[in-house]
Protein backbone atom coordinates (compact mmCIF):
# COMPACT_ATOMS: atom_id res chain seq x y z
CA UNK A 1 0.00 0.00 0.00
CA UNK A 2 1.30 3.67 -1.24
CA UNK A 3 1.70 6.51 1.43
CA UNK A 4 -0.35 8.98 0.98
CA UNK A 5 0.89 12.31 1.40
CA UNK A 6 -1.19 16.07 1.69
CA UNK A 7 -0.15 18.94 -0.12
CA UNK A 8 -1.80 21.83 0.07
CA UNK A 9 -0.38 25.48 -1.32
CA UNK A 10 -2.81 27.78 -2.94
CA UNK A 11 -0.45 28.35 -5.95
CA UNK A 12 -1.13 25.88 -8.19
CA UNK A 13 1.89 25.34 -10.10
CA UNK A 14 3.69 24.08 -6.72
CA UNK A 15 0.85 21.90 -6.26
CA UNK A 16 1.18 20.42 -9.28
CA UNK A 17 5.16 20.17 -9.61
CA UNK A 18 5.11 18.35 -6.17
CA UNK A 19 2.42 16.03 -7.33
CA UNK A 20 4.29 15.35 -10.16
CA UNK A 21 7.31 14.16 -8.15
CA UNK A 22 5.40 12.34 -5.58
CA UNK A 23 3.64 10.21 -7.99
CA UNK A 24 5.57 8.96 -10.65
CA UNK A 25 7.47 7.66 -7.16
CA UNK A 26 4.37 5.57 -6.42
CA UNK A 27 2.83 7.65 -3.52
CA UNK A 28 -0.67 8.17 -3.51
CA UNK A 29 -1.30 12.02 -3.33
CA UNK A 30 -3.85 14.38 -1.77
CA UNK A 31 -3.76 18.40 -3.15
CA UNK A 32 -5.74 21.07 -1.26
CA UNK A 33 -5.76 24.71 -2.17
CA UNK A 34 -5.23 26.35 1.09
CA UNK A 35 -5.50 24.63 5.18
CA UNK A 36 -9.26 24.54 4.92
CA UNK A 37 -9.53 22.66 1.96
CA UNK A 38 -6.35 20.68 4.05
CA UNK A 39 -8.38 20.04 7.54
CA UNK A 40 -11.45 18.82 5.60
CA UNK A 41 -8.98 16.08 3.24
CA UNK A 42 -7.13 14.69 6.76
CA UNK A 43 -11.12 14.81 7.96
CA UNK A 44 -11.99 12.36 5.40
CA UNK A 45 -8.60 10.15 5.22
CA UNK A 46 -5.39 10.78 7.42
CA UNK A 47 -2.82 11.01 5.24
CA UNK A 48 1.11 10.02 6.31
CA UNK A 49 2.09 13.30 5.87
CA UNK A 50 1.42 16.74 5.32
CA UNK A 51 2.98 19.23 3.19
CA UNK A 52 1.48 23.01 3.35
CA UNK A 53 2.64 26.33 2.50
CA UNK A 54 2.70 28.68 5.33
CA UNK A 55 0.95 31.35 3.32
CA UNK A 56 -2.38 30.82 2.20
CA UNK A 57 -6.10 32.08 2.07
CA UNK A 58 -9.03 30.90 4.95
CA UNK A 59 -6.28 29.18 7.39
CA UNK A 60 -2.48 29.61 7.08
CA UNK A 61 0.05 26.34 7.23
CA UNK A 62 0.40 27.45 10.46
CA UNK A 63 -3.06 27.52 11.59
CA UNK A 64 -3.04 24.34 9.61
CA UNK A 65 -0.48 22.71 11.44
CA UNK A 66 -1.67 24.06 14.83
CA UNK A 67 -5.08 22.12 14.49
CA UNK A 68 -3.17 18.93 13.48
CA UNK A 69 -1.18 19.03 16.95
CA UNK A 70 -4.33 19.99 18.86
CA UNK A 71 -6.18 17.32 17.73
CA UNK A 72 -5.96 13.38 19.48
CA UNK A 73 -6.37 11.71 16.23
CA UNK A 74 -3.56 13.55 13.92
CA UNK A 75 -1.47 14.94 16.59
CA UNK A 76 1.08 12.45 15.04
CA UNK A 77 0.74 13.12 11.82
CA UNK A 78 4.99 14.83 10.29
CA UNK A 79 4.39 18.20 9.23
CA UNK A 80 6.51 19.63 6.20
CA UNK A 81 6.30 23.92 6.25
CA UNK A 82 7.01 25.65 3.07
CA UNK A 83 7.87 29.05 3.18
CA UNK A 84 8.99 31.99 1.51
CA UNK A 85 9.55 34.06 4.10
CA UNK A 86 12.32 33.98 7.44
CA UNK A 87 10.34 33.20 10.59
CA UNK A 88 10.20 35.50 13.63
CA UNK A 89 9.20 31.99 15.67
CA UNK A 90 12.60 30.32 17.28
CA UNK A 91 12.64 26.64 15.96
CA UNK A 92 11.63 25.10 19.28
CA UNK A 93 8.05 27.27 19.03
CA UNK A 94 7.96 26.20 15.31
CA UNK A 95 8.35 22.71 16.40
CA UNK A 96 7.11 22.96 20.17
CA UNK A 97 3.24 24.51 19.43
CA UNK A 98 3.20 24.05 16.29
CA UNK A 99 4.60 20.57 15.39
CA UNK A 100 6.46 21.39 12.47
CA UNK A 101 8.78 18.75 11.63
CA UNK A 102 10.75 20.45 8.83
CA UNK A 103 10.91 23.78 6.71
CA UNK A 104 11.73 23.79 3.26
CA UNK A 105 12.68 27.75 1.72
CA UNK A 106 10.60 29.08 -1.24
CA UNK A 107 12.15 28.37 -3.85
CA UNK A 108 12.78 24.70 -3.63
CA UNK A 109 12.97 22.03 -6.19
CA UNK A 110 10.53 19.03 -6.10
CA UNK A 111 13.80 16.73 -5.75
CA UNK A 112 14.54 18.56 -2.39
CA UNK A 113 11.05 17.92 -1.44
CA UNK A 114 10.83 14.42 -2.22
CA UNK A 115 14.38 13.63 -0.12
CA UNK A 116 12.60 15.59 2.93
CA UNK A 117 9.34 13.45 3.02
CA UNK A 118 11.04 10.10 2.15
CA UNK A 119 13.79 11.14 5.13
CA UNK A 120 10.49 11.50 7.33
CA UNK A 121 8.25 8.82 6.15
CA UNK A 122 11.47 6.18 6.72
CA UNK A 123 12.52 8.12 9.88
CA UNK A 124 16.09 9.18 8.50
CA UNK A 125 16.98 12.54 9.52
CA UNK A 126 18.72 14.14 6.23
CA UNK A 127 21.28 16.76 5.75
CA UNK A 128 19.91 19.78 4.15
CA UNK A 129 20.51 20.26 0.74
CA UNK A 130 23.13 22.32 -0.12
CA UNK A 131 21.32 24.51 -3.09
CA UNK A 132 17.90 25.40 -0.13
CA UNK A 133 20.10 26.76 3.04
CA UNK A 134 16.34 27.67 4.71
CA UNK A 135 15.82 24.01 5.07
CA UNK A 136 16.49 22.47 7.31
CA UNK A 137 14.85 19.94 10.14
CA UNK A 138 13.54 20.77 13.84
């Protein structure tokens, strides 16, 4: 059985170049256009993981990710951020009340993404690609 992985971003062209990646690797994939559209998909089927933008209409990644921790039945649940912006949050509050597993800097490529989520999904922490410096692990 494929993982199944939730990607939500509200620009459409990420969406689709991650989707892209994730499924010609054989893992079953979930797009949402911003953390509503997110919280509804885990609602219907937990995914394995979640990949959201921190920047989006109706409910931020953040907001996004906050439910997901708050919540009994997806507090496990690895969260990937994407962002395009520095954080004014230390890394232990990104990670502490928010549960954010890993950030991944705007612009990324969908090969740097992959090697994040398959690090997670096998439980290998991996060194930060050298061409994304704002990735990095929590």
């Amino acid at each position: 059985m494929s993982k199944r992985i939730l990607l939500c971003d509200d620009e459409i062209h990420i969406l689709r170049a991650a989707e892209f990646k994730f499924k010609r690797a054989g893992y079953e994939v979930v797009l949402a256009n911003d953390g509503e559209e997110g919280w509804a998909a885990i609602q219907r089927q937990l995914p394995d993981i979640v990949v959201t933008d921190c920047q989006m209409p109706r409910l931020t990644g953040l907001g996004l990710a906050e439910r997901i921790k708050n919540d009994a039945a997806t507090c496990h649940l690895p969260v990937v951020m994407l962002t395009g912006k520095g954080f004014e949050l230390s890394s232990e509050e990104i990670r502490d009340r928010y549960g954010i597993r890993a950030l991944v800097g705007k612009p990324f490529s969908p090969r740097e993404l992959f090697q994040q989520v398959e690090a997670m999904l096998t439980g290998r922490e991996l060194v930060c690609a050298a061409d994304n410096a704002a990735s990095r692990w929590l």
